[in-house]
Protein backbone atom coordinates (compact mmCIF):
# COMPACT_ATOMS: atom_id res chain seq x y z
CA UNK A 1 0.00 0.00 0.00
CA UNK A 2 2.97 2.29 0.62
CA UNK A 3 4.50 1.93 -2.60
CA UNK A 4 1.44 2.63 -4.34
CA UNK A 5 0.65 5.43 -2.31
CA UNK A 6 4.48 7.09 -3.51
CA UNK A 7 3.85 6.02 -6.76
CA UNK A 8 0.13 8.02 -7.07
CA UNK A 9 2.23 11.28 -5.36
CA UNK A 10 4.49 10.75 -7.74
CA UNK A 11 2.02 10.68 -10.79
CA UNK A 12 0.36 13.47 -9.36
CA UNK A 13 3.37 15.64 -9.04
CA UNK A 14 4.09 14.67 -12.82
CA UNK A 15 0.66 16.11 -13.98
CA UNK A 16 0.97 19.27 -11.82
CA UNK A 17 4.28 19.85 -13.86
CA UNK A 18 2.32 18.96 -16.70
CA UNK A 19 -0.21 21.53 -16.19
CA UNK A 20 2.08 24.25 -15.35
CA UNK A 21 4.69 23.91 -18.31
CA UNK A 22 1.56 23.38 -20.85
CA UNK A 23 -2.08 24.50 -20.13
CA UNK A 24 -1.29 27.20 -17.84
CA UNK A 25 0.46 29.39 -20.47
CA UNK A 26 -1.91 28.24 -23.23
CA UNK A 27 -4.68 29.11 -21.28
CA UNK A 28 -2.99 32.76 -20.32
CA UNK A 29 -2.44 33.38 -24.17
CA UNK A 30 -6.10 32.10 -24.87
CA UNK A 31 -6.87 35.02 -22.44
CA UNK A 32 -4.84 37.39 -24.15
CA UNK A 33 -6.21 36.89 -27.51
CA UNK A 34 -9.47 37.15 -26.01
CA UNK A 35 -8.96 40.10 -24.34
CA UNK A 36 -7.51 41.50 -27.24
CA UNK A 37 -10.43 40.97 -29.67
CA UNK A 38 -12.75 42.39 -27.22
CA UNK A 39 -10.48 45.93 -26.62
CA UNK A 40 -9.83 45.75 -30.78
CA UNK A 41 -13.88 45.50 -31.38
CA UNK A 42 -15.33 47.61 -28.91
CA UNK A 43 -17.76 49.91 -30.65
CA UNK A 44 -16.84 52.71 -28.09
CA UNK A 45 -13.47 52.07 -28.12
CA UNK A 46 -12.53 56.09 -29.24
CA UNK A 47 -13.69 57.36 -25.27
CA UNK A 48 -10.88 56.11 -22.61
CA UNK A 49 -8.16 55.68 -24.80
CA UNK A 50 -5.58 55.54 -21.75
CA UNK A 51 -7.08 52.70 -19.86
CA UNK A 52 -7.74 50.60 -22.72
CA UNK A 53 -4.53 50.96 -24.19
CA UNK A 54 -3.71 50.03 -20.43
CA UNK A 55 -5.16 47.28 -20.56
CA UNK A 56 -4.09 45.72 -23.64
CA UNK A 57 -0.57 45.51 -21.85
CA UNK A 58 -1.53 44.47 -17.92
CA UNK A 59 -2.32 40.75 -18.90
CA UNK A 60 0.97 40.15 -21.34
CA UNK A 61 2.82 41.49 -18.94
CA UNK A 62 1.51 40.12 -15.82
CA UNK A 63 2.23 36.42 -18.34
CA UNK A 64 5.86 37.41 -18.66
CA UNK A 65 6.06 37.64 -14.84
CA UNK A 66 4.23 34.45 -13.50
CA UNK A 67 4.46 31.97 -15.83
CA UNK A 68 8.29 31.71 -14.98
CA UNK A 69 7.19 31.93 -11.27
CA UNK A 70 4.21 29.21 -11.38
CA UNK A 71 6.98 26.90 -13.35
CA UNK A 72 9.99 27.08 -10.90
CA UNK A 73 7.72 26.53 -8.15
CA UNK A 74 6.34 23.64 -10.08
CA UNK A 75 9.65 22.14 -10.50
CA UNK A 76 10.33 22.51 -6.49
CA UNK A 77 12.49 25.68 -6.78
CA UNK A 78 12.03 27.40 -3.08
CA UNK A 79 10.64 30.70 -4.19
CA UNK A 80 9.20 33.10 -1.34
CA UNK A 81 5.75 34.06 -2.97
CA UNK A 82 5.41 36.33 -0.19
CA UNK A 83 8.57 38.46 -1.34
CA UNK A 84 7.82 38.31 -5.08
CA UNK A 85 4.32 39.70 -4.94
CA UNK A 86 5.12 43.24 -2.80
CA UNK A 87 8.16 43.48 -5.66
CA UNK A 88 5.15 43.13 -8.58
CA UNK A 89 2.71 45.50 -6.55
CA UNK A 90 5.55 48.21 -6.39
């Protein structure tokens, strides 16, 4: 029962890798797109220029940052989430 217990962390561990090298970014650039054909076809899109040219750049950006964050701590890297985040907010 032990070893198969080890073995079902193990495969477990293996899919959470899985998911954070593969569908996490796909589904953050599935976003993006998204987003962007939203901003691109809004039929008021000439008022608030500023914020929606804003916002076409928060969620690329924000990808840049975490992805390489979600897949270090994926791999078992020790990162301090709790000193990353004030360093984003700034």
């Amino acid at each position: 029962m032990g070893i198969q217990r080890l073995r079902l962390q193990y495969e477990l561990s293996n899919i959470a890798k899985a998911f954070g090298a593969l569908v996490l970014p796909l589904l953050l650039a599935l976003v993006n797109v998204f987003t962007q054909f939203v901003l691109n076809n809004d039929p008021k899109r000439d008022q608030g220029q500023p914020l929606r040219d804003m916002s076409k750049w928060v969620l690329p950006i924000l990808s840049i940052l975490m992805i390489p964050i979600t897949l270090f701590k994926a791999l078992g890297y020790d990162i301090r989430i709790e000193k990353v985040i004030p360093v984003l907010i700034c």
